[in-house]
C-alpha atoms as a PDB file:
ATOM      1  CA  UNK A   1      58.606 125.507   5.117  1.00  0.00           C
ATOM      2  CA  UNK A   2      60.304 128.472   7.069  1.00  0.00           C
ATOM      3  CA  UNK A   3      61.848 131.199   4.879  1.00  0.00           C
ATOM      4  CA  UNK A   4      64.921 131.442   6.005  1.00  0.00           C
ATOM      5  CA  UNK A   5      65.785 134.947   7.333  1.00  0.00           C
ATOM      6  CA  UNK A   6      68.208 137.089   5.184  1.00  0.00           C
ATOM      7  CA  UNK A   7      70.077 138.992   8.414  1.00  0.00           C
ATOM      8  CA  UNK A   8      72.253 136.942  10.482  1.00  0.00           C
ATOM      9  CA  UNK A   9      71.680 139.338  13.351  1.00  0.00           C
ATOM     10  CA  UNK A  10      67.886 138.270  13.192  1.00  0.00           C
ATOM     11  CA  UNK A  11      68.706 134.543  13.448  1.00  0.00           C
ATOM     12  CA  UNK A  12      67.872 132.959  16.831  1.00  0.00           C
ATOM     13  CA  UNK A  13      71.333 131.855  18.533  1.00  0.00           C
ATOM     14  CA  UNK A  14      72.103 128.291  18.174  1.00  0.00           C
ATOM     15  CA  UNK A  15      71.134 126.642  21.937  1.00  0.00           C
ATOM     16  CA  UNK A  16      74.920 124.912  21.844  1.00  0.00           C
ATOM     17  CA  UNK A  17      76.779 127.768  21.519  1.00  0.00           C
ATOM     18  CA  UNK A  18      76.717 128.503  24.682  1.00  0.00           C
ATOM     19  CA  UNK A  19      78.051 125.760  26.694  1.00  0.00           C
ATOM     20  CA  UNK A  20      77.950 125.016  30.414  1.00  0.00           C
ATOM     21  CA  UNK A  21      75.361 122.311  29.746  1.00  0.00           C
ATOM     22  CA  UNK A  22      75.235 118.404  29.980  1.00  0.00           C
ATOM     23  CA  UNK A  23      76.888 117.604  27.032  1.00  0.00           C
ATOM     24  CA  UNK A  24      80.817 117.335  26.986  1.00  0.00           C
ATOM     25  CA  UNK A  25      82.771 119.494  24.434  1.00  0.00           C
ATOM     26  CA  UNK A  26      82.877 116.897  21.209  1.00  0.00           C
ATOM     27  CA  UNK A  27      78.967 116.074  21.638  1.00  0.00           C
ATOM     28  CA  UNK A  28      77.967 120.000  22.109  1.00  0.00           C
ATOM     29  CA  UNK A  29      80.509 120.455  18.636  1.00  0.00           C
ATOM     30  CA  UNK A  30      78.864 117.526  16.914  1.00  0.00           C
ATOM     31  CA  UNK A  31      75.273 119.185  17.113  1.00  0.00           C
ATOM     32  CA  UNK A  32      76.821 122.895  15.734  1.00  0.00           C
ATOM     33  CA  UNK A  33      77.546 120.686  12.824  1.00  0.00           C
ATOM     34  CA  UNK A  34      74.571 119.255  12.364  1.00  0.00           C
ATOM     35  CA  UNK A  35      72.569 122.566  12.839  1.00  0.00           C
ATOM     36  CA  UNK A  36      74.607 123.797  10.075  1.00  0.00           C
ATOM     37  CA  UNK A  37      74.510 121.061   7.702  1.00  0.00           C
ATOM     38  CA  UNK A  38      70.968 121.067   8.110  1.00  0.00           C
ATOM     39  CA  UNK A  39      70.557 124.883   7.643  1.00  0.00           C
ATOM     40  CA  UNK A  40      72.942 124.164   4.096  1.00  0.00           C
ATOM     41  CA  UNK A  41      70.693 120.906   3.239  1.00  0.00           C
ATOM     42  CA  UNK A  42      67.180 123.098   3.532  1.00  0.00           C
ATOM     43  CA  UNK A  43      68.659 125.873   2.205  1.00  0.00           C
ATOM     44  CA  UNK A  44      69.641 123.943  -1.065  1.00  0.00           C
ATOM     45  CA  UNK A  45      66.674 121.446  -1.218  1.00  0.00           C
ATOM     46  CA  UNK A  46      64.922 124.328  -3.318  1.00  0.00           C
ATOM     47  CA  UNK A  47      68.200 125.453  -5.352  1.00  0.00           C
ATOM     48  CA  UNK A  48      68.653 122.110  -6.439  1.00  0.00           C
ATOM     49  CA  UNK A  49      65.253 121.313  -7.277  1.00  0.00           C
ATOM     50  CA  UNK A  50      65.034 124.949  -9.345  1.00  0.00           C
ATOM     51  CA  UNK A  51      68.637 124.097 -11.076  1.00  0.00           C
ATOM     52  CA  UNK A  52      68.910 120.853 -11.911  1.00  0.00           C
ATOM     53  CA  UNK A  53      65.050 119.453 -11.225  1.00  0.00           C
ATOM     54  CA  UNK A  54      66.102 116.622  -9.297  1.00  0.00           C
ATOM     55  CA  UNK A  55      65.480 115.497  -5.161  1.00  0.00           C
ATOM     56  CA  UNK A  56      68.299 116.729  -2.737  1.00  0.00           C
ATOM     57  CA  UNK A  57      69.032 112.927  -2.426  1.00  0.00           C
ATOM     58  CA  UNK A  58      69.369 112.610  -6.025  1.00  0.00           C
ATOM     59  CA  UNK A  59      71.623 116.001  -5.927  1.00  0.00           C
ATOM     60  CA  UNK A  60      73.773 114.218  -3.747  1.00  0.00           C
ATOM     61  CA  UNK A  61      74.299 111.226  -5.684  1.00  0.00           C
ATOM     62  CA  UNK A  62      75.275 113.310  -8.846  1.00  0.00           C
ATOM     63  CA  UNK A  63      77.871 115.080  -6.364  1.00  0.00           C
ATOM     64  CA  UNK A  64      79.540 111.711  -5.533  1.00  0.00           C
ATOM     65  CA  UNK A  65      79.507 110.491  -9.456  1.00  0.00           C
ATOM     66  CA  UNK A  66      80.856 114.186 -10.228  1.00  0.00           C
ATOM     67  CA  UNK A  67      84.068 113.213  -8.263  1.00  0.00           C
ATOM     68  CA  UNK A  68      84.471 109.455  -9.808  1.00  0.00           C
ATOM     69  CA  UNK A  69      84.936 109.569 -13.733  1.00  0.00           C
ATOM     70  CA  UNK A  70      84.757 106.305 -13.563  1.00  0.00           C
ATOM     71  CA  UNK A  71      81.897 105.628 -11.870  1.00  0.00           C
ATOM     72  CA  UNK A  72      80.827 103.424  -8.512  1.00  0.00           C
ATOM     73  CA  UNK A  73      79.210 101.117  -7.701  1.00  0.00           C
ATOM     74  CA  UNK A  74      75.898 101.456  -6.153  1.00  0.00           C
ATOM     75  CA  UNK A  75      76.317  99.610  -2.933  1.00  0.00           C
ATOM     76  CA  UNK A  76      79.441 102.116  -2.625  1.00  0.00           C
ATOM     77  CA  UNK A  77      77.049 105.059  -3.527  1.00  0.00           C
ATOM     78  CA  UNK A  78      74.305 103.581  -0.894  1.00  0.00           C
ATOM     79  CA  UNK A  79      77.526 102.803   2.152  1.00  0.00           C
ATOM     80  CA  UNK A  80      78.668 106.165   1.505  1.00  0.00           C
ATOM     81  CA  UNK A  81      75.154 108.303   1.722  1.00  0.00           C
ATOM     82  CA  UNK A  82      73.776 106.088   4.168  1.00  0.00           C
ATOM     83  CA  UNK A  83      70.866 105.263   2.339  1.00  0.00           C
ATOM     84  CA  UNK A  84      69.056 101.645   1.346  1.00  0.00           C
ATOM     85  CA  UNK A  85      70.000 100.064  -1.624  1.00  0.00           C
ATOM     86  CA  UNK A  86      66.171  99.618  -2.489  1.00  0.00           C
ATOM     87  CA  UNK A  87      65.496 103.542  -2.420  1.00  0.00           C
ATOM     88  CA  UNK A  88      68.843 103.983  -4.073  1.00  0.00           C
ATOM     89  CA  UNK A  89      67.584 101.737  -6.947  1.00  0.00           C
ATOM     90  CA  UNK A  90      65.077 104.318  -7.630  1.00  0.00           C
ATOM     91  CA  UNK A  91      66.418 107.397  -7.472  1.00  0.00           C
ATOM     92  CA  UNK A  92      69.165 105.819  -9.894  1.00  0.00           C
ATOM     93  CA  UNK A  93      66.524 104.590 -12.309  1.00  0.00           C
ATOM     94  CA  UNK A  94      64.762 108.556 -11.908  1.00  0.00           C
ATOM     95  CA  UNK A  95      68.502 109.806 -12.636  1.00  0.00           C
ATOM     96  CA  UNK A  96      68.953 108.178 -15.973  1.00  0.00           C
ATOM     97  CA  UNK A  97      65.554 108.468 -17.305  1.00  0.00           C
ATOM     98  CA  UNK A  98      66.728 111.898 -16.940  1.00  0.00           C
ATOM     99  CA  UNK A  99      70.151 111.198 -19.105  1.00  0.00           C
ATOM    100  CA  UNK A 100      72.185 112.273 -15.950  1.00  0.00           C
ATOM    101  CA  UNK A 101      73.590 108.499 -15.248  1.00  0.00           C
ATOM    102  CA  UNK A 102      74.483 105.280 -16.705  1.00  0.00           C
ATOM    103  CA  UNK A 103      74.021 102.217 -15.081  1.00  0.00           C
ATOM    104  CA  UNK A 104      75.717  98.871 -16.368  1.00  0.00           C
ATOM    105  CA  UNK A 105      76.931  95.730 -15.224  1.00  0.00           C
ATOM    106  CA  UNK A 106      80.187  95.186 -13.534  1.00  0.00           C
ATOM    107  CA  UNK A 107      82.417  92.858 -15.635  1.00  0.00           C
ATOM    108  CA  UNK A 108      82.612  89.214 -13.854  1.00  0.00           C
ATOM    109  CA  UNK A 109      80.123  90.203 -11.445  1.00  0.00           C
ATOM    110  CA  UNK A 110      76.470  88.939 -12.307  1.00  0.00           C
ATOM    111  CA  UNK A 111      74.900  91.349  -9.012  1.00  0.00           C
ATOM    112  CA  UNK A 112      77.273  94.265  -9.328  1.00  0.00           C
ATOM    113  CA  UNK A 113      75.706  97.403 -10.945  1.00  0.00           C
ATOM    114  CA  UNK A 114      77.932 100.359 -11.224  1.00  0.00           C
ATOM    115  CA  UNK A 115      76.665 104.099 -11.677  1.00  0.00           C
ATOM    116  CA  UNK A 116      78.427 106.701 -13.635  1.00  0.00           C
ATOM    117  CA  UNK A 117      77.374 110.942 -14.735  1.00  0.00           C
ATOM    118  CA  UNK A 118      76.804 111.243 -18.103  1.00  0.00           C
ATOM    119  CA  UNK A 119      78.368 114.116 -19.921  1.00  0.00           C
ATOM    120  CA  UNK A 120      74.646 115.845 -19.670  1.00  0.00           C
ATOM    121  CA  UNK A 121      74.873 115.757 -15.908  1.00  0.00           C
ATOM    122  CA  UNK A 122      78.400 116.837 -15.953  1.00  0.00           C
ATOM    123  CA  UNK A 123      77.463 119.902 -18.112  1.00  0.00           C
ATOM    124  CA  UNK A 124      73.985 120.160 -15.861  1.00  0.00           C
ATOM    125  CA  UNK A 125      76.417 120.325 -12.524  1.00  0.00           C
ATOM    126  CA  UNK A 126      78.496 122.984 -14.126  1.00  0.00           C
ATOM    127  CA  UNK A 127      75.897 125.151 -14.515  1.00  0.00           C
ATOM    128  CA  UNK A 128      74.539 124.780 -11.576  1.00  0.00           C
ATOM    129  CA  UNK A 129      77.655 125.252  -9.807  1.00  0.00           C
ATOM    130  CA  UNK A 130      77.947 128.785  -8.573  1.00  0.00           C
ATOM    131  CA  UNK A 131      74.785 129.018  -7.726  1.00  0.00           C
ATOM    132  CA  UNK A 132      74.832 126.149  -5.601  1.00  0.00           C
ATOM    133  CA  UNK A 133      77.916 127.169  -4.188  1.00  0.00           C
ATOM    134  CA  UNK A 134      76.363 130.465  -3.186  1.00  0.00           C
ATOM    135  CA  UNK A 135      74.086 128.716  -1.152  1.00  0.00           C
ATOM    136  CA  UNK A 136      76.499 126.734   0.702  1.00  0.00           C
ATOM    137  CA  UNK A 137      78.213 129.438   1.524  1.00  0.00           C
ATOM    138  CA  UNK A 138      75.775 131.758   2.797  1.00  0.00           C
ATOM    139  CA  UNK A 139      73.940 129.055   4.494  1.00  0.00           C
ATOM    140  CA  UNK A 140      76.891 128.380   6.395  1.00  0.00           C
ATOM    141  CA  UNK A 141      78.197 131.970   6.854  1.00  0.00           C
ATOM    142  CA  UNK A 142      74.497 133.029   9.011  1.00  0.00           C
ATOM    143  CA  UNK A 143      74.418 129.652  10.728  1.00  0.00           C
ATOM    144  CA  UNK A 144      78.253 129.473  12.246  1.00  0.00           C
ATOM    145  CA  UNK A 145      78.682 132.301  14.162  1.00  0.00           C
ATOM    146  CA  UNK A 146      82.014 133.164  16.256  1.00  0.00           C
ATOM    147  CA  UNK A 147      80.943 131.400  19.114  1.00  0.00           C
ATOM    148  CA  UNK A 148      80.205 128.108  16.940  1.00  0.00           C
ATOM    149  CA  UNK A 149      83.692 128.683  14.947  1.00  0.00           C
ATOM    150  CA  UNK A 150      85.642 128.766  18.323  1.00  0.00           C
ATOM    151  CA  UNK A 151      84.099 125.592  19.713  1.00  0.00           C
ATOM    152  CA  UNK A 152      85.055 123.898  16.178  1.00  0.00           C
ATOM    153  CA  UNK A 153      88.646 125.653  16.570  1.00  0.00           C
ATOM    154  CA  UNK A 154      88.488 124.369  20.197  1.00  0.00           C
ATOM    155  CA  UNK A 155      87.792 120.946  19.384  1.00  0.00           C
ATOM    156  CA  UNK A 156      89.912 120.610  15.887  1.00  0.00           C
ATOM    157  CA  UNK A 157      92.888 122.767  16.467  1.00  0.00           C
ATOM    158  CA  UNK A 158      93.549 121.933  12.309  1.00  0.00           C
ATOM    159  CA  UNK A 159      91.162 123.811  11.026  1.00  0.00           C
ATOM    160  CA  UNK A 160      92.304 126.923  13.128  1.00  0.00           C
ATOM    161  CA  UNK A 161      95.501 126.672  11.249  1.00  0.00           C
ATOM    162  CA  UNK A 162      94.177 126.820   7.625  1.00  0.00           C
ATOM    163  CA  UNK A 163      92.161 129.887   8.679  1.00  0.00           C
ATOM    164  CA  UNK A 164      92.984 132.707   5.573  1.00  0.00           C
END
């Protein structure tokens, strides 16, 4: 995998920051968005793994459970990452023979299996937190640059608005 360069200046510019192409305005927006959530997501695939020893994809289950104390369900876990409930299965199972989750049975519902963080994954998160955060942030800071914030100001006037 590519190290990822430390100076924004030395990036390469993002091809849809320019415009003037094929793609209309919300389609050109859509891929500045992706580039950047994929420059976050392979910028924290080797935090996460250094932090908390888990996958990305298990990272990002733990980030759902870390906003539901009481848990979901794992067809809501699998609807809302987009993932198969098959693979899903497993990474849960990895999870708690870590002592991150709990699974158990939903009450009056033979097939429903609901997920929840344990207090050791809480605590594990925590910890993890700034540093992970860090990432985020400078992930996103060298891979939106003013031409890719103005075409996301452009095409969501809101987010303009909340600007500090």
């Amino acid at each position: 995998m590519a190290e990822p360069l430390d100076d924004p200046a030395d990036q390469p510019e993002c091809p849809f920051s320019q415009g003037g192409g094929l793609l209309p305005d919300e389609l050109r927006t859509w891929m500045v968005l992706l580039a950047a959530t994929g420059a976050v997501e392979q910028r924290l695939r080797s935090v996460v793994k250094e932090t908390l020893d888990v996958s990305h994809d298990e990272f990002l289950i733990l980030c759902l459970l870390a906003e539901q104390p009481e848990g979901l369900r794992m067809t809501r876990v699998a609807d809302l990452l987009g993932r198969p409930k098959t693979r899903l299965t497993y990474q849960i199972a990895c999870l708690q023979h870590s002592g991150l989750v709990t699974r158990k049975s939903v009450c009056g519902d033979k097939r429903g299996v609901e997920v929840a963080l344990t207090e050791k994954g809480r605590g594990r998160l925590r910890e993890a937190s700034a540093r992970l955060s860090e990432t985020v942030s400078r992930a996103l800071t060298e891979t939106i640059g003013p031409a890719q914030r103005a075409a996301l100001s452009a095409l969501v006037p809101d987010l303009a608005d909340d600007a500090p």
